[in-house]
N, C-alpha and C. Protein backbone atom coordinates (compact mmCIF):
# COMPACT_ATOMS: atom_id res chain seq x y z
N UNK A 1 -7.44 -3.78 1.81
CA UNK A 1 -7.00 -3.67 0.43
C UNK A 1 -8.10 -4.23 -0.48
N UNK A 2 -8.24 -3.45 -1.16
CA UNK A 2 -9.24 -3.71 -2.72
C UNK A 2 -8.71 -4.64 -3.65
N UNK A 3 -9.23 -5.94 -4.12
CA UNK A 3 -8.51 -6.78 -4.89
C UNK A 3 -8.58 -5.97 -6.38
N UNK A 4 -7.84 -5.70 -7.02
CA UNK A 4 -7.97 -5.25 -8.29
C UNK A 4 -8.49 -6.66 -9.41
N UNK A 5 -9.33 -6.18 -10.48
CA UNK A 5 -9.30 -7.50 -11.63
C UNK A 5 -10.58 -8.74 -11.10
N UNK A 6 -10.98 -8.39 -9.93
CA UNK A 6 -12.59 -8.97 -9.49
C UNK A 6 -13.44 -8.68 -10.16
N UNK A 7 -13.50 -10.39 -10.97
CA UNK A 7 -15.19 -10.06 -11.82
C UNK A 7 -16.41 -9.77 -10.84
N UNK A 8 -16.93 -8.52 -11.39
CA UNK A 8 -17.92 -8.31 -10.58
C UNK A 8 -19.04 -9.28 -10.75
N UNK A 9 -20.45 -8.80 -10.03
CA UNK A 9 -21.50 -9.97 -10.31
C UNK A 9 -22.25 -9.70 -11.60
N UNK A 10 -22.36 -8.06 -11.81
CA UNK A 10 -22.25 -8.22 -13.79
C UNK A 10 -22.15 -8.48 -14.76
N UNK A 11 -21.17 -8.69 -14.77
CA UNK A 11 -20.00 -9.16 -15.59
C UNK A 11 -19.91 -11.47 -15.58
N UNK A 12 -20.35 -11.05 -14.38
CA UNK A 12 -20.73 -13.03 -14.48
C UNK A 12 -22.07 -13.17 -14.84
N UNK A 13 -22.75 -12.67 -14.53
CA UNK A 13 -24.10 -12.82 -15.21
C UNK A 13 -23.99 -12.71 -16.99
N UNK A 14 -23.41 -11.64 -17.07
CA UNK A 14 -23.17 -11.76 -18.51
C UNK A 14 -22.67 -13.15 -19.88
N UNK A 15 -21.54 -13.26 -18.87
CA UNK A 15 -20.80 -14.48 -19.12
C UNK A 15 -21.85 -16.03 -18.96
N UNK A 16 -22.33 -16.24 -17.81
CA UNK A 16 -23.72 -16.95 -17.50
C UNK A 16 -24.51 -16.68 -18.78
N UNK A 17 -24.43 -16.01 -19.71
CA UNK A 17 -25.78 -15.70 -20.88
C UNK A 17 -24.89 -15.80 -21.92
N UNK A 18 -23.35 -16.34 -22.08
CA UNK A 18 -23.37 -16.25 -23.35
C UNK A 18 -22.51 -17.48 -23.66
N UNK A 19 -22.28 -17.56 -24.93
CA UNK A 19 -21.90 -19.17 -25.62
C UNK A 19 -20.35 -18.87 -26.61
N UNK A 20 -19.80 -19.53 -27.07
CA UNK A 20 -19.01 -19.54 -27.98
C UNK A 20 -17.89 -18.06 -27.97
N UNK A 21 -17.68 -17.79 -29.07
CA UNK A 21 -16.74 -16.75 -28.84
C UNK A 21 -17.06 -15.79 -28.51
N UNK A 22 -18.22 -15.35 -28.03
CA UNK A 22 -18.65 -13.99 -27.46
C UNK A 22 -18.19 -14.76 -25.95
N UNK A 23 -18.70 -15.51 -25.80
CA UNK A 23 -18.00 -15.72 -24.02
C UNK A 23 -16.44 -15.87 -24.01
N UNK A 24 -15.75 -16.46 -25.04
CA UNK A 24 -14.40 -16.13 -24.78
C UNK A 24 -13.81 -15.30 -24.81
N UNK A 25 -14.16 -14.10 -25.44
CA UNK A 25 -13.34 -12.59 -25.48
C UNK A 25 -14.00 -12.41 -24.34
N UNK A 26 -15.16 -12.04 -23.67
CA UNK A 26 -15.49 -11.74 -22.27
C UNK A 26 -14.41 -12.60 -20.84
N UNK A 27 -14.44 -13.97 -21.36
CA UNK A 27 -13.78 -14.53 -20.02
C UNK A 27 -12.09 -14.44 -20.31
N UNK A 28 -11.89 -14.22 -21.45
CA UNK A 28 -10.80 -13.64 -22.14
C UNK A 28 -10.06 -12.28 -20.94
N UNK A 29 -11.03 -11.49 -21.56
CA UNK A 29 -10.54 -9.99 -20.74
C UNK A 29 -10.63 -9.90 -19.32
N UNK A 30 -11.92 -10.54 -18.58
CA UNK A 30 -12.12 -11.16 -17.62
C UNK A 30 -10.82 -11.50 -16.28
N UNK A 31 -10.37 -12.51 -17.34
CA UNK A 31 -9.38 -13.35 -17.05
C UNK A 31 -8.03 -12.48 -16.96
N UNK A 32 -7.60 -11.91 -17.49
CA UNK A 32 -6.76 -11.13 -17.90
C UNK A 32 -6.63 -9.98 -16.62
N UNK A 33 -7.52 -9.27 -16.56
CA UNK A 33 -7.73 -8.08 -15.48
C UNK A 33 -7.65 -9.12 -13.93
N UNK A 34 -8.19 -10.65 -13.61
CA UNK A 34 -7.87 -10.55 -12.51
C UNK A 34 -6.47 -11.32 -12.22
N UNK A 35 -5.76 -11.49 -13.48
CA UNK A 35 -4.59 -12.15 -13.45
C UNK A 35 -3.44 -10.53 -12.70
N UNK A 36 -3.84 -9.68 -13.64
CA UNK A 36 -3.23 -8.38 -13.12
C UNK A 36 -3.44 -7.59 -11.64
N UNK A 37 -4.48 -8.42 -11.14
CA UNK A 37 -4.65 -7.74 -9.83
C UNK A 37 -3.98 -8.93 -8.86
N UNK A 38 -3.96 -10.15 -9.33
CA UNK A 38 -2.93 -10.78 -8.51
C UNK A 38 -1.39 -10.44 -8.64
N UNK A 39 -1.26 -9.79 -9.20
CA UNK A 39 0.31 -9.47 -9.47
C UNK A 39 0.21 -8.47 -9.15
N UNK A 40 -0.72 -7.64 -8.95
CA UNK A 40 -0.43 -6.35 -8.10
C UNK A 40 -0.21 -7.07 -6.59
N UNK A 41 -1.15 -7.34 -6.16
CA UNK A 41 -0.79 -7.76 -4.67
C UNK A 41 -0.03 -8.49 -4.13
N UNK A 42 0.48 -9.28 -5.33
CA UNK A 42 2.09 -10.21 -5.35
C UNK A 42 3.19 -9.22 -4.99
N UNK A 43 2.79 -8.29 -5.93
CA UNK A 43 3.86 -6.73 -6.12
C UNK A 43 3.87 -6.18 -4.34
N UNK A 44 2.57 -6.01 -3.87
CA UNK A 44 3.13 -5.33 -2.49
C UNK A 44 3.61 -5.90 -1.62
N UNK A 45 3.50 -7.79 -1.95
CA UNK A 45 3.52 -8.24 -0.55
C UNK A 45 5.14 -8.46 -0.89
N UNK A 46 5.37 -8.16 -1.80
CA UNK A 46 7.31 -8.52 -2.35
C UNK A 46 7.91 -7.23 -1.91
N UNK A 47 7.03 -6.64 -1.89
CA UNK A 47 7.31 -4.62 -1.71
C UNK A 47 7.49 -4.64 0.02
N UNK A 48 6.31 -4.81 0.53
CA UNK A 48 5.78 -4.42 1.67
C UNK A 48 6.21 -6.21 2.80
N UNK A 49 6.46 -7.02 2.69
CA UNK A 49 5.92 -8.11 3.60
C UNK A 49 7.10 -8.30 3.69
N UNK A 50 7.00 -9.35 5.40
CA UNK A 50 8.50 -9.35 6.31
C UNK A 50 8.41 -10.83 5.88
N UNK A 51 7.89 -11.89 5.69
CA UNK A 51 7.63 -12.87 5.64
C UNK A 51 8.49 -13.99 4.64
N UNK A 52 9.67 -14.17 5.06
CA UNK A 52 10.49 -14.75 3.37
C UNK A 52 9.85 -16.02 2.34
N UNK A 53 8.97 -16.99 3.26
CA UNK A 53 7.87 -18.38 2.18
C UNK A 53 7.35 -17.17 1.26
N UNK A 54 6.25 -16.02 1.87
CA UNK A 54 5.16 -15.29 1.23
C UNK A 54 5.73 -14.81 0.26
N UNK A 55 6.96 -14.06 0.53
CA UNK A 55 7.47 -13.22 -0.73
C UNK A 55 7.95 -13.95 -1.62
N UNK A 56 8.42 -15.64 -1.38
CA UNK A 56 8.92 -16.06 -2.52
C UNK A 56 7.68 -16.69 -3.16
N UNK A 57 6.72 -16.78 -2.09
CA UNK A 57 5.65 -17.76 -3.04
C UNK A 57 4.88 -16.27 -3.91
N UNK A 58 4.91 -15.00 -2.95
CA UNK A 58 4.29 -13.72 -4.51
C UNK A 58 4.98 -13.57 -6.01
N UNK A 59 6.84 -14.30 -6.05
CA UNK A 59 7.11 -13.89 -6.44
C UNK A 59 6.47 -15.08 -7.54
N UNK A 60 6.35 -16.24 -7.29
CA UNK A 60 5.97 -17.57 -7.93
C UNK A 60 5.12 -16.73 -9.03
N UNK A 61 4.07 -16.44 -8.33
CA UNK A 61 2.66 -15.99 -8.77
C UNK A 61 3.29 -14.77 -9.46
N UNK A 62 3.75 -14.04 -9.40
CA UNK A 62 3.93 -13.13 -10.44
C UNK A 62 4.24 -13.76 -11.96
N UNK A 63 5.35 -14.43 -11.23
CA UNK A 63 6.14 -15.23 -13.02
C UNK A 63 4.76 -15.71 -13.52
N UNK A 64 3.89 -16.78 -12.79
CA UNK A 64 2.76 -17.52 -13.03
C UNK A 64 1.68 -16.63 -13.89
N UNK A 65 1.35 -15.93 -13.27
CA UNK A 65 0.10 -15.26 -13.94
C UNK A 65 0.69 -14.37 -14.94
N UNK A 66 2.04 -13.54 -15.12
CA UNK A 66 2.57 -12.86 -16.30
C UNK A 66 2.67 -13.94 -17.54
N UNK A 67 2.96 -14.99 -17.17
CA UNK A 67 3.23 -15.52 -18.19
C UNK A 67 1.38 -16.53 -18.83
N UNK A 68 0.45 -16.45 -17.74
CA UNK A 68 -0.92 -16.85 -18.69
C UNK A 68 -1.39 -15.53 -19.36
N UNK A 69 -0.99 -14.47 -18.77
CA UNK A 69 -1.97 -13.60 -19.51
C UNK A 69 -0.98 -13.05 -20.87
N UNK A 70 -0.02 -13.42 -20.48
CA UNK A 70 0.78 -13.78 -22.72
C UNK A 70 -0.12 -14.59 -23.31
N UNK A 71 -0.15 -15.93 -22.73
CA UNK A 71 -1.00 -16.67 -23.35
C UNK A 71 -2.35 -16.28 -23.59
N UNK A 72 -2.98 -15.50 -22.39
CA UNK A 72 -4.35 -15.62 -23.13
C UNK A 72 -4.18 -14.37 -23.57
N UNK A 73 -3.33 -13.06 -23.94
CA UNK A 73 -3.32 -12.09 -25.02
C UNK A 73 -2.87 -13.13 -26.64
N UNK A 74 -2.54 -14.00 -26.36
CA UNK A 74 -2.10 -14.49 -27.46
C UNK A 74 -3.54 -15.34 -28.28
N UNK A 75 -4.15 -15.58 -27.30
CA UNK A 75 -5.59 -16.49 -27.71
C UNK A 75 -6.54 -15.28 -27.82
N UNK A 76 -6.35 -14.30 -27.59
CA UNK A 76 -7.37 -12.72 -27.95
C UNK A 76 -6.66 -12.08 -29.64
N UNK A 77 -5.68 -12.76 -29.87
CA UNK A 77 -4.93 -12.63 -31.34
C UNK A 77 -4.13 -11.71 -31.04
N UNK A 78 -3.74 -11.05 -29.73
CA UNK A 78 -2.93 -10.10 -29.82
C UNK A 78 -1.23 -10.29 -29.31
């Protein structure tokens, strides 16, 4: 499985070169995309996994990361 929302090494280099609010809308969106790829894979292992700790601890992480990336849409002004 492909992690979805992995800053590539691009994309950190970039971030590595920049300061102030140009790096926060970058680690902003950043942040955001790999919050969503943990909740995808939260999503299959709640979908797909026999395991009852795993699925309750994906489900943790779902609530967890849905509710930072409010926050950091909320710190992007949106």
């Amino acid at each position: 499985m492909e992690m979805q929302g992995m800053v590539d090494d691009a994309t950190m280099m970039r971030l590595a070169a920049m300061t102030g609010a140009e790096f926060d809308k970058l680690w902003l969106q950043s942040m955001i995309a790999h919050h969503e790829g943990a909740i995808a894979m939260a999503d299959t292992e709640i979908a797909d996994g026999a395991n009852a700790d795993a699925k309750t601890l994906a489900k943790q992480i779902v609530t967890a990361q849905q509710a930072e990336i409010s926050q950091m849409k909320q710190m992007q002004g949106g």
